[in-house]
ModelCIF file with pLDDT and N, C-alpha, C, O atoms, coordinates in Angstrom:
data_MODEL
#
_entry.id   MODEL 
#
_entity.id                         1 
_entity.type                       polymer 
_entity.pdbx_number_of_molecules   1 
#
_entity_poly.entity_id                      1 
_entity_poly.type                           'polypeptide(L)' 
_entity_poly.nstd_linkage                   no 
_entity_poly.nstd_monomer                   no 
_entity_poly.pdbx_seq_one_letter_code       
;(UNK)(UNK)(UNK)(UNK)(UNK)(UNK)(UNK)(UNK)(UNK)(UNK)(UNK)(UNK)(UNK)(UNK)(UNK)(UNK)
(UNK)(UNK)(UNK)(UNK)(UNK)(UNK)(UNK)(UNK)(UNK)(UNK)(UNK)(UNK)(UNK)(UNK)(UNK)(UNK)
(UNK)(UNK)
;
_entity_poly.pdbx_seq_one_letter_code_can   XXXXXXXXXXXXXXXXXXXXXXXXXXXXXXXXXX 
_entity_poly.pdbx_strand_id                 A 
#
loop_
_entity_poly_seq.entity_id 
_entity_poly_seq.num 
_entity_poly_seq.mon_id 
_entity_poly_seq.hetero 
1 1  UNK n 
1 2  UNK n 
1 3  UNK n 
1 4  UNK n 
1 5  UNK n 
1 6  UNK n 
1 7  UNK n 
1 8  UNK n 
1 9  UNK n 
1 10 UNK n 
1 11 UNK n 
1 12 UNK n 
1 13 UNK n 
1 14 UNK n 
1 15 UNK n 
1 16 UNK n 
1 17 UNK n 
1 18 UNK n 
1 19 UNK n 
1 20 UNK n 
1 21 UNK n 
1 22 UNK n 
1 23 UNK n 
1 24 UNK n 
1 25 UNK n 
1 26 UNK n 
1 27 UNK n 
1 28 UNK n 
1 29 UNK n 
1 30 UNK n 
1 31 UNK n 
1 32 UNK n 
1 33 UNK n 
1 34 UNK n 
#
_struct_asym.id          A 
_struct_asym.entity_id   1 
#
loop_
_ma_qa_metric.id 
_ma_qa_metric.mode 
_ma_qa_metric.name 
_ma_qa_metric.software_group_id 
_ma_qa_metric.type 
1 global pLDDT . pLDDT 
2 local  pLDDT . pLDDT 
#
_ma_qa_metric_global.metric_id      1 
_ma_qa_metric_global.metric_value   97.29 
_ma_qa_metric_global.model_id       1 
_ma_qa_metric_global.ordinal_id     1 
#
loop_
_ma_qa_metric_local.label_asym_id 
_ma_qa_metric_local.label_comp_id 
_ma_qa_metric_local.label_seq_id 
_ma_qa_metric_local.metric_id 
_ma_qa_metric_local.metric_value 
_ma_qa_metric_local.model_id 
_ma_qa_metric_local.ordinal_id 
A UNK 1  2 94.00 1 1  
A UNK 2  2 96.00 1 2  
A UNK 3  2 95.00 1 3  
A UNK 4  2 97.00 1 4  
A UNK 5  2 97.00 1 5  
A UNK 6  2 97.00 1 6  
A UNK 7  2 96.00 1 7  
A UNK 8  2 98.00 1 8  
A UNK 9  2 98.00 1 9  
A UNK 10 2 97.00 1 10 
A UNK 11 2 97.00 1 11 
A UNK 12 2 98.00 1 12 
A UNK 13 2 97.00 1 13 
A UNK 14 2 96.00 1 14 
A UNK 15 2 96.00 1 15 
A UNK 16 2 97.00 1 16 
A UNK 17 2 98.00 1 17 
A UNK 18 2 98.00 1 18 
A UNK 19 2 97.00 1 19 
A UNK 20 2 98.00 1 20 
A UNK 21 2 98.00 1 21 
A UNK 22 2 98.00 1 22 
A UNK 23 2 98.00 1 23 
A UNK 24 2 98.00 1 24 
A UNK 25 2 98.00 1 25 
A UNK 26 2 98.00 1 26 
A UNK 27 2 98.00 1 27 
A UNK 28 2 98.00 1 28 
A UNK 29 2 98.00 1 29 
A UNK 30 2 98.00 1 30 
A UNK 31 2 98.00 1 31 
A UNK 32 2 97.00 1 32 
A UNK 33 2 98.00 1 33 
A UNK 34 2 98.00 1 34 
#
loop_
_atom_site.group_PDB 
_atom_site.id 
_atom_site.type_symbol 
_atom_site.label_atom_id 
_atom_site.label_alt_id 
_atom_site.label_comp_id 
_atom_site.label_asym_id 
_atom_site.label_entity_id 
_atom_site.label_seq_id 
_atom_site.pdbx_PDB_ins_code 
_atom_site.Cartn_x 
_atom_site.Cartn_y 
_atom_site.Cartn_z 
_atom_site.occupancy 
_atom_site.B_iso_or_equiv 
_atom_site.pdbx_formal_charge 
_atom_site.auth_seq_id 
_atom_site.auth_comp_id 
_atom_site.auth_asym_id 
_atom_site.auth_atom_id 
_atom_site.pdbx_PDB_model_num 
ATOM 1   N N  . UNK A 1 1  ? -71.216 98.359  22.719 1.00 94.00 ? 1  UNK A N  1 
ATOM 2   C CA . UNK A 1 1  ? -72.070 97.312  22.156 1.00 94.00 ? 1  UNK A CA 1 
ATOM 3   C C  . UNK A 1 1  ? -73.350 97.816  21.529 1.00 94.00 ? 1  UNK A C  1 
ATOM 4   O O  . UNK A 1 1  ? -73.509 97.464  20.360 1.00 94.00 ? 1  UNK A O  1 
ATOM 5   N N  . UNK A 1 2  ? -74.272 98.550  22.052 1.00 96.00 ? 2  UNK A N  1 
ATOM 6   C CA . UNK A 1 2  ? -75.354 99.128  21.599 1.00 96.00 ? 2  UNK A CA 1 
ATOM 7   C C  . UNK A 1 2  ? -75.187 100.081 20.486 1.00 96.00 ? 2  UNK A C  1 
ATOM 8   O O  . UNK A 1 2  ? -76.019 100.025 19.581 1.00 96.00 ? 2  UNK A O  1 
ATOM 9   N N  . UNK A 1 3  ? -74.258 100.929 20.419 1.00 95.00 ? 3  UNK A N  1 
ATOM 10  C CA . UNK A 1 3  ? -73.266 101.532 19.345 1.00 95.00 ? 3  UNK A CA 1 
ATOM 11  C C  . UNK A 1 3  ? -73.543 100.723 18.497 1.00 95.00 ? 3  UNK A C  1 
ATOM 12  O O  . UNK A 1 3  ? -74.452 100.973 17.705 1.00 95.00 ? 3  UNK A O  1 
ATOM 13  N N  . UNK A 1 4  ? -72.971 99.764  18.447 1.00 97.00 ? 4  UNK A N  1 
ATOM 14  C CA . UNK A 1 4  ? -72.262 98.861  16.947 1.00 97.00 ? 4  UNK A CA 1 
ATOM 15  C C  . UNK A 1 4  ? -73.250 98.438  16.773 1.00 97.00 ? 4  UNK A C  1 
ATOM 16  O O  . UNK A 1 4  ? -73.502 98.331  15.572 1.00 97.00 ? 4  UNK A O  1 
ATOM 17  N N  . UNK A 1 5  ? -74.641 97.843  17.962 1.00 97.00 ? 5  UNK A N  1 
ATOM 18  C CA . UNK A 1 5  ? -75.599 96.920  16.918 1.00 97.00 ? 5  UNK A CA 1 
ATOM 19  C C  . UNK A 1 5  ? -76.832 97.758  16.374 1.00 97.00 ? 5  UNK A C  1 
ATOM 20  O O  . UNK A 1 5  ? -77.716 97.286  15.659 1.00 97.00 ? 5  UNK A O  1 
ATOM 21  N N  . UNK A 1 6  ? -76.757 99.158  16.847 1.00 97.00 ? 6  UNK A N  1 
ATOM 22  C CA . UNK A 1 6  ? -77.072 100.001 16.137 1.00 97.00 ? 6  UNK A CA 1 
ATOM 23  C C  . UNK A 1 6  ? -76.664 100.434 14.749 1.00 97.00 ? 6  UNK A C  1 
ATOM 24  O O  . UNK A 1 6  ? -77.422 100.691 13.813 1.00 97.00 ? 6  UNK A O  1 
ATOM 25  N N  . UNK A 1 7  ? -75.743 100.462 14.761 1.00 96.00 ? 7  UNK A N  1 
ATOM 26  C CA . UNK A 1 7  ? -74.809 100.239 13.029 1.00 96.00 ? 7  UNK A CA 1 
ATOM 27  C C  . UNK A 1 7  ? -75.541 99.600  12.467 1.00 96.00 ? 7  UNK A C  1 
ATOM 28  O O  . UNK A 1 7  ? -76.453 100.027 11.760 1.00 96.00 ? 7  UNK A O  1 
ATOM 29  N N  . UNK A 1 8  ? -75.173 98.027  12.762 1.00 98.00 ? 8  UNK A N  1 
ATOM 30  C CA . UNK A 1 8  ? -75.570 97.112  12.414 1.00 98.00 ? 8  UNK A CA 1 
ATOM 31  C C  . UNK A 1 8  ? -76.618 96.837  11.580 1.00 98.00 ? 8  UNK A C  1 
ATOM 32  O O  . UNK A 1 8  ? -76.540 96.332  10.460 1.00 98.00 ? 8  UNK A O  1 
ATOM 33  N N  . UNK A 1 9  ? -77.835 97.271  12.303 1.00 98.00 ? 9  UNK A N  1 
ATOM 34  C CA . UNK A 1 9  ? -79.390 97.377  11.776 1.00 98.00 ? 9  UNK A CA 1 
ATOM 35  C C  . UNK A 1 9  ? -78.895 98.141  10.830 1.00 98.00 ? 9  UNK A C  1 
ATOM 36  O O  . UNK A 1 9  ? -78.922 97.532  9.761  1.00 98.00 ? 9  UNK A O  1 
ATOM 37  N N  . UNK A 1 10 ? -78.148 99.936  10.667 1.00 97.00 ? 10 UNK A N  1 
ATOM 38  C CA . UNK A 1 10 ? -78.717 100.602 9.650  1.00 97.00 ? 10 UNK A CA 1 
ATOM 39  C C  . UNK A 1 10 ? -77.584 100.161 8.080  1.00 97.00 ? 10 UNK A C  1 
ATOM 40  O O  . UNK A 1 10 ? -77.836 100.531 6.933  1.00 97.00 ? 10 UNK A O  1 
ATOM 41  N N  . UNK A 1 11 ? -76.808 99.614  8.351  1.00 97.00 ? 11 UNK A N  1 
ATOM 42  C CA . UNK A 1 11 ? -75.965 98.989  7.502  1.00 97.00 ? 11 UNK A CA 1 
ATOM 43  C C  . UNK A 1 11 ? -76.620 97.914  6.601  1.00 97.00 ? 11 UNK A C  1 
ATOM 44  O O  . UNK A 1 11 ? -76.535 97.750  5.384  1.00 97.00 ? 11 UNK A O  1 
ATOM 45  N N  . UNK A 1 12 ? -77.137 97.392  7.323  1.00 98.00 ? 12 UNK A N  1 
ATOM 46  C CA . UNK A 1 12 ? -78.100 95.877  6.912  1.00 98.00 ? 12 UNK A CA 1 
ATOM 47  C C  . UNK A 1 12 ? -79.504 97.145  6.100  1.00 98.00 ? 12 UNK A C  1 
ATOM 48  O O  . UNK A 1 12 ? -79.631 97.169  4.876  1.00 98.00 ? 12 UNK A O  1 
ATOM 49  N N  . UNK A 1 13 ? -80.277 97.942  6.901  1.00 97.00 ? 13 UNK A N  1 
ATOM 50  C CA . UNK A 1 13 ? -81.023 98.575  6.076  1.00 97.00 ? 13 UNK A CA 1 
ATOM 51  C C  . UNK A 1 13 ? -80.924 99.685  4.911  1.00 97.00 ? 13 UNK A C  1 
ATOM 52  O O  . UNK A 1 13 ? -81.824 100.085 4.173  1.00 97.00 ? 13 UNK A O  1 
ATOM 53  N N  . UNK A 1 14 ? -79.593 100.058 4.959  1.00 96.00 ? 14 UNK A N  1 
ATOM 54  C CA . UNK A 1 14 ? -79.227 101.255 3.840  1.00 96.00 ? 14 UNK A CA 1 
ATOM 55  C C  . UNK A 1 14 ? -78.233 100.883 2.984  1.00 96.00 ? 14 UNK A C  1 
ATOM 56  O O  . UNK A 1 14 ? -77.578 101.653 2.281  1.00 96.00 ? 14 UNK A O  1 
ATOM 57  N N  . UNK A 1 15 ? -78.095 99.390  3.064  1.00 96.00 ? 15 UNK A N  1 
ATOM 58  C CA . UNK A 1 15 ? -76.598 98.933  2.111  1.00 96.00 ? 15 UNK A CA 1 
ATOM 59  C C  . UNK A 1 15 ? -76.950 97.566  1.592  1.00 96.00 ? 15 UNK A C  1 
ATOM 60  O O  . UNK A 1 15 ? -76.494 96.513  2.037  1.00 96.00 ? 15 UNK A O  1 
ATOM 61  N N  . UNK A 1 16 ? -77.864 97.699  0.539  1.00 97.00 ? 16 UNK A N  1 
ATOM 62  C CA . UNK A 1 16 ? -78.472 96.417  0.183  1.00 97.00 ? 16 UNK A CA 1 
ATOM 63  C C  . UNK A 1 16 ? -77.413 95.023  0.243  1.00 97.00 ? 16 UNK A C  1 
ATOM 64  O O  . UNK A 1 16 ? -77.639 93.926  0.753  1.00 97.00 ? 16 UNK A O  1 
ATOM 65  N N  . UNK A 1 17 ? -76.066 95.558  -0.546 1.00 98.00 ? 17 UNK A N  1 
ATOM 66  C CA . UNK A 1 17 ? -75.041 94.864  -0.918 1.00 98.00 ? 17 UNK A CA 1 
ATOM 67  C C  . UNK A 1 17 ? -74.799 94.462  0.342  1.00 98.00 ? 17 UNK A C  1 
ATOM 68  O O  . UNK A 1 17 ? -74.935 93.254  0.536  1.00 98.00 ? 17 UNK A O  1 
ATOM 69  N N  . UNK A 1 18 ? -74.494 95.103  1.211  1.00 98.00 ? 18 UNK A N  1 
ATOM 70  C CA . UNK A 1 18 ? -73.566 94.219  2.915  1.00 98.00 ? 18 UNK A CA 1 
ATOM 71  C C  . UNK A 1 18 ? -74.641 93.324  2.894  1.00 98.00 ? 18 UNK A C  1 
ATOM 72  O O  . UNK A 1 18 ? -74.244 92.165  2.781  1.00 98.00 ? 18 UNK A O  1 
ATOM 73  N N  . UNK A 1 19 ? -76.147 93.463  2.976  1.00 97.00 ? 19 UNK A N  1 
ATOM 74  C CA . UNK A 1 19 ? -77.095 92.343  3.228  1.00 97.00 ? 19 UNK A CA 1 
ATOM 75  C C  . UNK A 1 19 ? -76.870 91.351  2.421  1.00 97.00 ? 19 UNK A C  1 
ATOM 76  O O  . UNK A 1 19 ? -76.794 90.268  3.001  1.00 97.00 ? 19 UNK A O  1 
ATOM 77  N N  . UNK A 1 20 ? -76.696 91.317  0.953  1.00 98.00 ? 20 UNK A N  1 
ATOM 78  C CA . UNK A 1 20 ? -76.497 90.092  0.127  1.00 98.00 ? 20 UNK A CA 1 
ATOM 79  C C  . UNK A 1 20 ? -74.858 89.337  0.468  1.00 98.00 ? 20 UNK A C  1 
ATOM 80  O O  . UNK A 1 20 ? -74.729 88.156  0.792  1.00 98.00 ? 20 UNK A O  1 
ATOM 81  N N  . UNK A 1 21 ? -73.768 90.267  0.315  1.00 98.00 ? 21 UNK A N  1 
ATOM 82  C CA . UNK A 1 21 ? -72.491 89.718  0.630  1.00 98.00 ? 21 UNK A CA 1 
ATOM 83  C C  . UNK A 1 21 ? -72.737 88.960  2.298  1.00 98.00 ? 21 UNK A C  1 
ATOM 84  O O  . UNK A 1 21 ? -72.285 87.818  2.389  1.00 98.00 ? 21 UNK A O  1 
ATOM 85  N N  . UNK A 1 22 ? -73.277 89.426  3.310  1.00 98.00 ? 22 UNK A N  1 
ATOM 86  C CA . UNK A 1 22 ? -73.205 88.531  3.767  1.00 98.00 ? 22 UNK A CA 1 
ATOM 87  C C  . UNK A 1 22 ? -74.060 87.250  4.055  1.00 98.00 ? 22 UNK A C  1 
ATOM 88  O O  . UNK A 1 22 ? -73.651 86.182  4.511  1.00 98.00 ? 22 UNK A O  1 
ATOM 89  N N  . UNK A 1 23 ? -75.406 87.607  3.671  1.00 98.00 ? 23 UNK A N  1 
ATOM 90  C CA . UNK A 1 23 ? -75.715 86.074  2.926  1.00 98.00 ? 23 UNK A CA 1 
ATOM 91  C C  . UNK A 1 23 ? -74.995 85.384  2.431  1.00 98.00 ? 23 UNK A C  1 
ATOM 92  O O  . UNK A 1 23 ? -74.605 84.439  3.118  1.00 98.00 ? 23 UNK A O  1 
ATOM 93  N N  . UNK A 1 24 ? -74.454 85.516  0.974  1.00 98.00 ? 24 UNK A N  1 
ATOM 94  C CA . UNK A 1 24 ? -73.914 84.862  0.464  1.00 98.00 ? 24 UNK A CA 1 
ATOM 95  C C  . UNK A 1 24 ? -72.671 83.873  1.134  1.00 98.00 ? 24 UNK A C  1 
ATOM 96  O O  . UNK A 1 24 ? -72.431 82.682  0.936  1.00 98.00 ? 24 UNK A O  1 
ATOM 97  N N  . UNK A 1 25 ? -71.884 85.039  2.146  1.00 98.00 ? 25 UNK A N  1 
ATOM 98  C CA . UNK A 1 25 ? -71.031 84.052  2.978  1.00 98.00 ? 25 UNK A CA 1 
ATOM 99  C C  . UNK A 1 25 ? -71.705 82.926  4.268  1.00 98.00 ? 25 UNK A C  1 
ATOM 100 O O  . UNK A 1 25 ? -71.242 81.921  4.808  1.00 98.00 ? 25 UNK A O  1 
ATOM 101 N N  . UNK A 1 26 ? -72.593 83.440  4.366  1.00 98.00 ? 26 UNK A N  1 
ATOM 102 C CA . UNK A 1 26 ? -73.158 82.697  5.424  1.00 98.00 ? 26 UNK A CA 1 
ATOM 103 C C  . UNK A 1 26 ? -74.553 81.338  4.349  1.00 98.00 ? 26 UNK A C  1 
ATOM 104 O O  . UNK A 1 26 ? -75.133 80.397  4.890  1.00 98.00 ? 26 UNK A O  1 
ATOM 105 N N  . UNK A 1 27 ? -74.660 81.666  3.133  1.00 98.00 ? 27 UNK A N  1 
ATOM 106 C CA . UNK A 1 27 ? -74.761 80.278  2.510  1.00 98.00 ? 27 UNK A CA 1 
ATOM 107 C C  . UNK A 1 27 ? -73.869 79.529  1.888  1.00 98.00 ? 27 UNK A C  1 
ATOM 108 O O  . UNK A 1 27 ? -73.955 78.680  1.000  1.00 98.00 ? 27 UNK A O  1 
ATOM 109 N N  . UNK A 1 28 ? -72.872 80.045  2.585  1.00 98.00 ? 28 UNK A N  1 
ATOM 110 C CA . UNK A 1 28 ? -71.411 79.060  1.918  1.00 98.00 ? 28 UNK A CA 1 
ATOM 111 C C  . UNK A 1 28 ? -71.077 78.096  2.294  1.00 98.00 ? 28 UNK A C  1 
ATOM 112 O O  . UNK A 1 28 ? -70.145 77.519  1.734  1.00 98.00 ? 28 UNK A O  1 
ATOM 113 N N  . UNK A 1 29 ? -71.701 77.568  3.366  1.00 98.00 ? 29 UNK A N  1 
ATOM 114 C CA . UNK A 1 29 ? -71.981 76.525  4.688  1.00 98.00 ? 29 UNK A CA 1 
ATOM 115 C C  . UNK A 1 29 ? -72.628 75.507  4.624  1.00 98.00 ? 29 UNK A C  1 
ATOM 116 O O  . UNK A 1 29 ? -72.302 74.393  5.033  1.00 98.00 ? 29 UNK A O  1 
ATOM 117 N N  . UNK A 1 30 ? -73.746 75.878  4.019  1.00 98.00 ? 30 UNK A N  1 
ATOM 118 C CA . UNK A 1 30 ? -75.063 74.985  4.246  1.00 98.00 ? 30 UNK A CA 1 
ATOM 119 C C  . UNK A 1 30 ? -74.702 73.779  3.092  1.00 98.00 ? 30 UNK A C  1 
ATOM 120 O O  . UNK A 1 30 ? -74.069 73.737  2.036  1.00 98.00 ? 30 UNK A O  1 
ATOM 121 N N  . UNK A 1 31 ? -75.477 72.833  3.920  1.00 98.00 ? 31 UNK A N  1 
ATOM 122 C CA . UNK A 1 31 ? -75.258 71.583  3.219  1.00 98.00 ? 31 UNK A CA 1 
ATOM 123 C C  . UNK A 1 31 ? -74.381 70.622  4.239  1.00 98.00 ? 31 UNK A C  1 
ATOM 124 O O  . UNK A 1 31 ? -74.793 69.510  4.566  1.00 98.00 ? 31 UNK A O  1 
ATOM 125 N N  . UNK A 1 32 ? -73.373 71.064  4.615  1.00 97.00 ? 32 UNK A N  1 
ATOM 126 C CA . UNK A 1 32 ? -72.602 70.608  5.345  1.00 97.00 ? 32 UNK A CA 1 
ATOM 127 C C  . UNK A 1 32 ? -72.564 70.295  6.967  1.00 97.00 ? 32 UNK A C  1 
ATOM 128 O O  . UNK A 1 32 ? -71.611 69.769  7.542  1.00 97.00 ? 32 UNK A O  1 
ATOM 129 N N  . UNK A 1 33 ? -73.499 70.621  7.437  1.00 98.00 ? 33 UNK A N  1 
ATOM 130 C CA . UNK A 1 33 ? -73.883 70.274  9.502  1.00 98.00 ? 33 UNK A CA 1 
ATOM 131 C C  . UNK A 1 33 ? -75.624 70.957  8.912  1.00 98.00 ? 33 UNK A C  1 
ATOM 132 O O  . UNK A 1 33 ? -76.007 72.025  8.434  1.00 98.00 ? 33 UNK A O  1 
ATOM 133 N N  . UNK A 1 34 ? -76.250 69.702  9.270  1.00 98.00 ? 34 UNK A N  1 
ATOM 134 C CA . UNK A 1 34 ? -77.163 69.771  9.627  1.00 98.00 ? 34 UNK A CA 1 
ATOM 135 C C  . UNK A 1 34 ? -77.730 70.878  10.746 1.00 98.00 ? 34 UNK A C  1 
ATOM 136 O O  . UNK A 1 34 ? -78.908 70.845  11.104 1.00 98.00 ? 34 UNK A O  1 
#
């Protein structure tokens, strides 16, 4: 677990794109549940 959310952070900080792609999926939602 600490492994991966270590990834995590540096994926999100050295891979601009994973940060926008998954925005983008995670504003694919909104609008829809309050």
């Amino acid at each position: 677990g600490n492994v991966i959310c270590l990834d995590i952070l540096r994926t999100l900080a050295k891979e601009p794109l994973a940060a926008e792609t998954l925005r983008a999926e995670l504003q694919a939602a909104t609008g829809s549940d309050p």
